[in-house]
N, C-alpha and C. Protein backbone atom coordinates (compact mmCIF):
# COMPACT_ATOMS: atom_id res chain seq x y z
N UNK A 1 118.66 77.18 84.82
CA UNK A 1 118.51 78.60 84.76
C UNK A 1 117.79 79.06 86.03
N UNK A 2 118.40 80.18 86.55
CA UNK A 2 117.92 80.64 87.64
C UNK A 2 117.79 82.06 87.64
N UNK A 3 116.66 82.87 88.35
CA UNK A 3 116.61 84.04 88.56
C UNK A 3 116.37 84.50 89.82
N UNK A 4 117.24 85.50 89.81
CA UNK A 4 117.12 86.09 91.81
C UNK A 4 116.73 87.51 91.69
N UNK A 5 116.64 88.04 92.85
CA UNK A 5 116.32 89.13 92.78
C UNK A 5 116.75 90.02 94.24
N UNK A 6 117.41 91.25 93.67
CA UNK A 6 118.41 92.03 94.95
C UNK A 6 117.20 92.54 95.84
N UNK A 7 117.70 92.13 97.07
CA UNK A 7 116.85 92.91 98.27
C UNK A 7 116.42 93.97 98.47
N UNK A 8 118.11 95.14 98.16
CA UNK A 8 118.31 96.20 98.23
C UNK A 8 117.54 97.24 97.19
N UNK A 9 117.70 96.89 95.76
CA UNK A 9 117.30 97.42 94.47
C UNK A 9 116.25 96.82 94.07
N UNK A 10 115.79 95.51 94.06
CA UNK A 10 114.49 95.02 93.63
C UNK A 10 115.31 94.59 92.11
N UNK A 11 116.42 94.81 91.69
CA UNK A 11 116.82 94.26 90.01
C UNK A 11 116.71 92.50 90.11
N UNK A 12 116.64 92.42 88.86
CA UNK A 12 116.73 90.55 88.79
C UNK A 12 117.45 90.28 87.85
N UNK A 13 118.43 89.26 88.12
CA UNK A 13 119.54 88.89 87.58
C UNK A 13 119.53 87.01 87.42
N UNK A 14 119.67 86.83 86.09
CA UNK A 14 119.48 85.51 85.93
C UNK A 14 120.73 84.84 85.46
N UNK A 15 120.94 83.25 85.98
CA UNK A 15 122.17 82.79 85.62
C UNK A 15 121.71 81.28 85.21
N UNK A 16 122.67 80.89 84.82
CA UNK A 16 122.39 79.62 83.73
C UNK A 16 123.31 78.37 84.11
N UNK A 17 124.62 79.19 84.75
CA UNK A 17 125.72 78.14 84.85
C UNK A 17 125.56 77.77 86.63
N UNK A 18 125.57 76.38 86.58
CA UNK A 18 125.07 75.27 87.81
C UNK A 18 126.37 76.17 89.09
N UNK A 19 127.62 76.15 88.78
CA UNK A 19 128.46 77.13 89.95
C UNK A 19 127.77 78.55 90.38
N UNK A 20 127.40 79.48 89.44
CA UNK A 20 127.18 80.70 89.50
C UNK A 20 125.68 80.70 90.57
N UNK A 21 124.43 80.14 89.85
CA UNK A 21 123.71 79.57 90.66
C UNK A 21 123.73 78.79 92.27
N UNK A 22 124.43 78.26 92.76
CA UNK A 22 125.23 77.51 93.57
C UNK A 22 125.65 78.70 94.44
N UNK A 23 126.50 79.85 94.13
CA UNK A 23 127.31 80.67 94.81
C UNK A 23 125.78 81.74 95.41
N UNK A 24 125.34 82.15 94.46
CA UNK A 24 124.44 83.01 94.78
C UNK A 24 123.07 82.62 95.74
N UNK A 25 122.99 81.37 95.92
CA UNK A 25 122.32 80.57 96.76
C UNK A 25 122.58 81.38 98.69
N UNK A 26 124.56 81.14 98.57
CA UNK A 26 124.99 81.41 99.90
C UNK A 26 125.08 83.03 100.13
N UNK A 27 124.28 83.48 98.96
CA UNK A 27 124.16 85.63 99.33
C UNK A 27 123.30 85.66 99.90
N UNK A 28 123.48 86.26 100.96
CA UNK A 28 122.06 86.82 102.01
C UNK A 28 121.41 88.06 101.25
N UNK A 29 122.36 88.87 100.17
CA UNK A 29 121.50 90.07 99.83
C UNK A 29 120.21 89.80 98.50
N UNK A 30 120.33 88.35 98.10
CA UNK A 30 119.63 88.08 96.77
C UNK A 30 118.62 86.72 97.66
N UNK A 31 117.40 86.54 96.56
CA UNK A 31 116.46 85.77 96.72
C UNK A 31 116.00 85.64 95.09
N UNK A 32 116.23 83.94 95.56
CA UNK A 32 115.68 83.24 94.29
C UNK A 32 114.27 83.71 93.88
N UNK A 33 113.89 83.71 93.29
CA UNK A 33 112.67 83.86 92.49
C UNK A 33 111.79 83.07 91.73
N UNK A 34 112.40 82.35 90.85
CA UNK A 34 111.76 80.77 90.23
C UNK A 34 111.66 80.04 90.53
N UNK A 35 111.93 80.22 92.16
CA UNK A 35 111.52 78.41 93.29
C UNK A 35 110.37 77.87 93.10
N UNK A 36 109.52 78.79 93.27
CA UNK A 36 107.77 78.46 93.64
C UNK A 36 107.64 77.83 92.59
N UNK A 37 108.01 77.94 91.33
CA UNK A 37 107.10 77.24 89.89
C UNK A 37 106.91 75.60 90.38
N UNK A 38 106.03 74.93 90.32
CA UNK A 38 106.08 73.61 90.77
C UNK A 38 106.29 72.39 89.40
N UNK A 39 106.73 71.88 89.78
CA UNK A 39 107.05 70.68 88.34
C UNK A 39 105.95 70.05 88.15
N UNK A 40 105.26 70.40 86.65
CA UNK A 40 104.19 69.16 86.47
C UNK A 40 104.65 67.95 86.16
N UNK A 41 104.10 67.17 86.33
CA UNK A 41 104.30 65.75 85.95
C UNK A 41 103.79 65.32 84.56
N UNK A 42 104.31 64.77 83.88
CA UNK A 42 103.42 64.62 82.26
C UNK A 42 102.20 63.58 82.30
N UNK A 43 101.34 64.23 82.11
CA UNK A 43 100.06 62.99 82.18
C UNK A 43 99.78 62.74 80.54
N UNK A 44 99.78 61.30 80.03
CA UNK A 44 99.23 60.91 78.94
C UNK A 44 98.30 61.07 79.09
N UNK A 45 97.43 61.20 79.77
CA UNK A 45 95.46 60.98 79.75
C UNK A 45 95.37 62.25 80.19
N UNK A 46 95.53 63.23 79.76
CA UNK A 46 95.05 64.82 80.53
C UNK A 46 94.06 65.16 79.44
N UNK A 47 93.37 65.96 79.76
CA UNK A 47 92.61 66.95 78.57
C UNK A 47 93.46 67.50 78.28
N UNK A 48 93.14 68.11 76.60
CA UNK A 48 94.03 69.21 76.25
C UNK A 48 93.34 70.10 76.12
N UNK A 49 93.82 71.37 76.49
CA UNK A 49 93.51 72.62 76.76
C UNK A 49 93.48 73.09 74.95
N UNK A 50 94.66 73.27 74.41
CA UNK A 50 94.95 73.88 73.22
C UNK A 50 94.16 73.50 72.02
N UNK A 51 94.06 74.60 71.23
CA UNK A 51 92.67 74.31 70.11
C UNK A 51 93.75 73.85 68.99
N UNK A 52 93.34 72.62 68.21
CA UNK A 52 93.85 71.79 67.37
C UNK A 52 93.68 73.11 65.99
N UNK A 53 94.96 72.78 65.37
CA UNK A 53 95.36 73.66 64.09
C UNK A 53 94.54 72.97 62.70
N UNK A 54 93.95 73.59 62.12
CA UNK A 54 93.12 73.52 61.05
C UNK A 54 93.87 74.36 60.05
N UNK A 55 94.08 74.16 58.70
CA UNK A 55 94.37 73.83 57.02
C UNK A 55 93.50 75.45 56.84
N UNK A 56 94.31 76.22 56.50
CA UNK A 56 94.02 77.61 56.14
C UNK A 56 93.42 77.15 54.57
N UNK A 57 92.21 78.24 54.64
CA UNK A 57 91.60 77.65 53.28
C UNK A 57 91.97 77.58 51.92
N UNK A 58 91.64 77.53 50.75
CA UNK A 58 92.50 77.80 49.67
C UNK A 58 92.08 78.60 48.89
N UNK A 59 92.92 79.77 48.31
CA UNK A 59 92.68 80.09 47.87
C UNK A 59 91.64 80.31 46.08
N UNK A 60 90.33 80.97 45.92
CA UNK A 60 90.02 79.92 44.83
C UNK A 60 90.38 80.76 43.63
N UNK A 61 91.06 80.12 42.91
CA UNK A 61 91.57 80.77 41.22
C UNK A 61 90.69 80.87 40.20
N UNK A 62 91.53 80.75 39.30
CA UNK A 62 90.72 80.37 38.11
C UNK A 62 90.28 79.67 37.34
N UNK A 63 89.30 78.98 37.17
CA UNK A 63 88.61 77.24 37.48
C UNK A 63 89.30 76.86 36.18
N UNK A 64 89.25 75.16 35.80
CA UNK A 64 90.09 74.39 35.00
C UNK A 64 89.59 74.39 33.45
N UNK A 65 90.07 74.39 32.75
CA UNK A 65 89.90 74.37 31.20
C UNK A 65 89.58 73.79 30.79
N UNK A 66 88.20 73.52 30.39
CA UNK A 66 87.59 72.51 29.94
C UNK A 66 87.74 72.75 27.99
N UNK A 67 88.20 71.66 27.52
CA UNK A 67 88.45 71.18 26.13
C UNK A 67 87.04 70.32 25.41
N UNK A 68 86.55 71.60 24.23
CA UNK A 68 85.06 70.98 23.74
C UNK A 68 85.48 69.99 22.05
């Protein structure tokens, strides 16, 4: 997936298919746009940033029936 963007108008137009991408490469009037993103690499040993999901509490009813 790729997105460019017209010189002339400033619109951005995104394409998906590897030819279409390819063609629009050789337009002088468009410029890619999603070049810069840089590829991370996957690190097993990274910190994680994201806060771990915790068990929403329960709701409390109406306690159990005790038989005298």
């Amino acid at each position: 997936m790729a997105t460019f963007r017209c010189l002339q108008s400033g619109n951005t137009v995104t394409f998906t298919l590897q030819h279409d991408i390819d063609s629009m490469r050789g337009h002088s009037g468009y410029v890619r746009v999603d070049e810069e993103e840089p590829q991370k690499e996957f690190d097993p040993n990274a910190q994680r940033s994201d806060t771990p999901l915790t068990a929403p509490p329960r709701p409390r009813g109406r306690p159990r029936r005790v038989d005298i």
